[in-house]
Protein backbone atom coordinates (compact mmCIF):
# COMPACT_ATOMS: atom_id res chain seq x y z
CA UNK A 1 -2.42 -16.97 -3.68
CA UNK A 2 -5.26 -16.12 -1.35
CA UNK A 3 -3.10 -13.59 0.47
CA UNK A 4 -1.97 -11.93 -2.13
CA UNK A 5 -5.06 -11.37 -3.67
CA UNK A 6 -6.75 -10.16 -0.43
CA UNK A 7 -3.53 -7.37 -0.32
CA UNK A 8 -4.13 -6.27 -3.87
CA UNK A 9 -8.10 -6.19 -2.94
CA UNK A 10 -7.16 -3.81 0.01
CA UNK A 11 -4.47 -1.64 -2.58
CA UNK A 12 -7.20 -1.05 -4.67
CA UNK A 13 -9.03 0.35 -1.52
CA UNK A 14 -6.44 2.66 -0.54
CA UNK A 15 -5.65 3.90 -4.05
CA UNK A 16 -9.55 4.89 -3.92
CA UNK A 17 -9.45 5.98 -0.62
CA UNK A 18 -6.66 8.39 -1.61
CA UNK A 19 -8.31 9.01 -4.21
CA UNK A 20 -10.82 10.66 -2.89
CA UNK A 21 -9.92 12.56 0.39
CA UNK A 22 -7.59 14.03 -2.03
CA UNK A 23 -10.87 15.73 -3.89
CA UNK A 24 -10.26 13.93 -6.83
CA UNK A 25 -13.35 11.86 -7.45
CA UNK A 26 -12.93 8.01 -8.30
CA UNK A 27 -9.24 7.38 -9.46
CA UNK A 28 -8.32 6.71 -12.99
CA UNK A 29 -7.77 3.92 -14.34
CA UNK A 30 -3.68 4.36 -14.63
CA UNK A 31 -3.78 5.08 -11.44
CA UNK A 32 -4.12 1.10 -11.29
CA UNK A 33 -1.82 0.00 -13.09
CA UNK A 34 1.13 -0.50 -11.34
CA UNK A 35 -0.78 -1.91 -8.49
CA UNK A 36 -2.20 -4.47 -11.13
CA UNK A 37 1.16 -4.99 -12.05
CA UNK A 38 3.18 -5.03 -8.72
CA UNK A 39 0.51 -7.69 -7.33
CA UNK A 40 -0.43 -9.87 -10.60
CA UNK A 41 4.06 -10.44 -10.37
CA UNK A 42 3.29 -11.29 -7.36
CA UNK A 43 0.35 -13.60 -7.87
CA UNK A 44 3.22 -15.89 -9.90
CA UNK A 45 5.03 -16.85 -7.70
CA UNK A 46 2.59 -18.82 -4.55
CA UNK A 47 3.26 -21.40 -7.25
CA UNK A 48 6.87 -21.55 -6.51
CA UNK A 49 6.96 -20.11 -2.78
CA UNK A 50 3.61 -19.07 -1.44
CA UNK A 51 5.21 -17.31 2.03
CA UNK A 52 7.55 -14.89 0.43
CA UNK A 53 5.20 -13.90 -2.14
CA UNK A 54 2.30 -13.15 0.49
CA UNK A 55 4.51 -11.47 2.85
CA UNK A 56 6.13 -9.09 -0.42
CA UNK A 57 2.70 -7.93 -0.94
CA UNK A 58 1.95 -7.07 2.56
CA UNK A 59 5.01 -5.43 2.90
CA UNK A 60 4.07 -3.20 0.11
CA UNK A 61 0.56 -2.84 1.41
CA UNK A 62 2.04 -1.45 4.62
CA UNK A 63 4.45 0.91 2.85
CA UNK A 64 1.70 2.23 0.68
CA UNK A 65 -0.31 3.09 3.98
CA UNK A 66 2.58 4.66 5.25
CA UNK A 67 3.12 6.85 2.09
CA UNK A 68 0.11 7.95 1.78
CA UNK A 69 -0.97 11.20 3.87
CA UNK A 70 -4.65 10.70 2.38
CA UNK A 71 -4.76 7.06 4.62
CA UNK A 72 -2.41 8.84 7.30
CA UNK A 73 -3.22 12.08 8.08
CA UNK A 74 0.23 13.50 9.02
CA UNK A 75 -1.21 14.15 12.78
CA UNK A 76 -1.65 10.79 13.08
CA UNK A 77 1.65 9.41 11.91
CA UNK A 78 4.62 7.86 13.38
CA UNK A 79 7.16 11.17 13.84
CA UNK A 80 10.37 10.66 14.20
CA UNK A 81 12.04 11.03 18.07
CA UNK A 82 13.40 14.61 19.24
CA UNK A 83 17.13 14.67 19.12
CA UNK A 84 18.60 14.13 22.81
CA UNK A 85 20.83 17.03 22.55
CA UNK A 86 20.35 19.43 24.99
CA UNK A 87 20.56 23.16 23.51
C-alpha cells in the first residue's frame, strides 16, 4: 500500500508540475480525478497482491513522465534512432 501511495503522492506532483510550466496556474481539481481514480483502484488491491499493484502504479508514474513535455522538455527526451539507410 505504501508504494502505491508514495506513486500517487509523486502523480499529484507532476500533474502540478505540468500544471504550471504550462502557464496555467495551480491545476483544477478534474484535472485530479483520474489520477485519484487510477491510484485509489490501485490502492485495492496490496490486499490481494501487494507487488503487482505497486509496480502498476509505477509503471504509470513512468509513462506519465514520459508523456508529459512539461516534466520532459522535448530536448531532453529519449528520440528515437536515425534509420541506418544510407541515402
Amino acid at each position: 500500500m505504501k508504494g502505491v501511495l508514495l506513486a500517487w503522492v509523486v502523480a499529484m506532483g507532476i500533474t502540478t508540475v505540468d500544471s504550471f510550466r504550462a502557464g496555467r496556474g495551480a491545476p483544477v481539481p478534474g484535472a485530479r480525478v483520474g489520477d485519484g481514480v487510477l491510484f485509489a483502484g490501485l490502492g485495492l488491491l496490496p490486499e490481494v497482491a501487494p507487488t503487482p499493484a505497486t509496480l502498476a502504479a509505477w509503471g504509470f508514474l513512468i509513462a506519465a513522465v514520459i508523456a508529459s513535455p512539461q516534466v520532459i522538455p522535448p530536448a531532453v527526451a529519449i528520440k528515437p534512432a536515425a534509420s541506418a539507410k544510407a541515402a
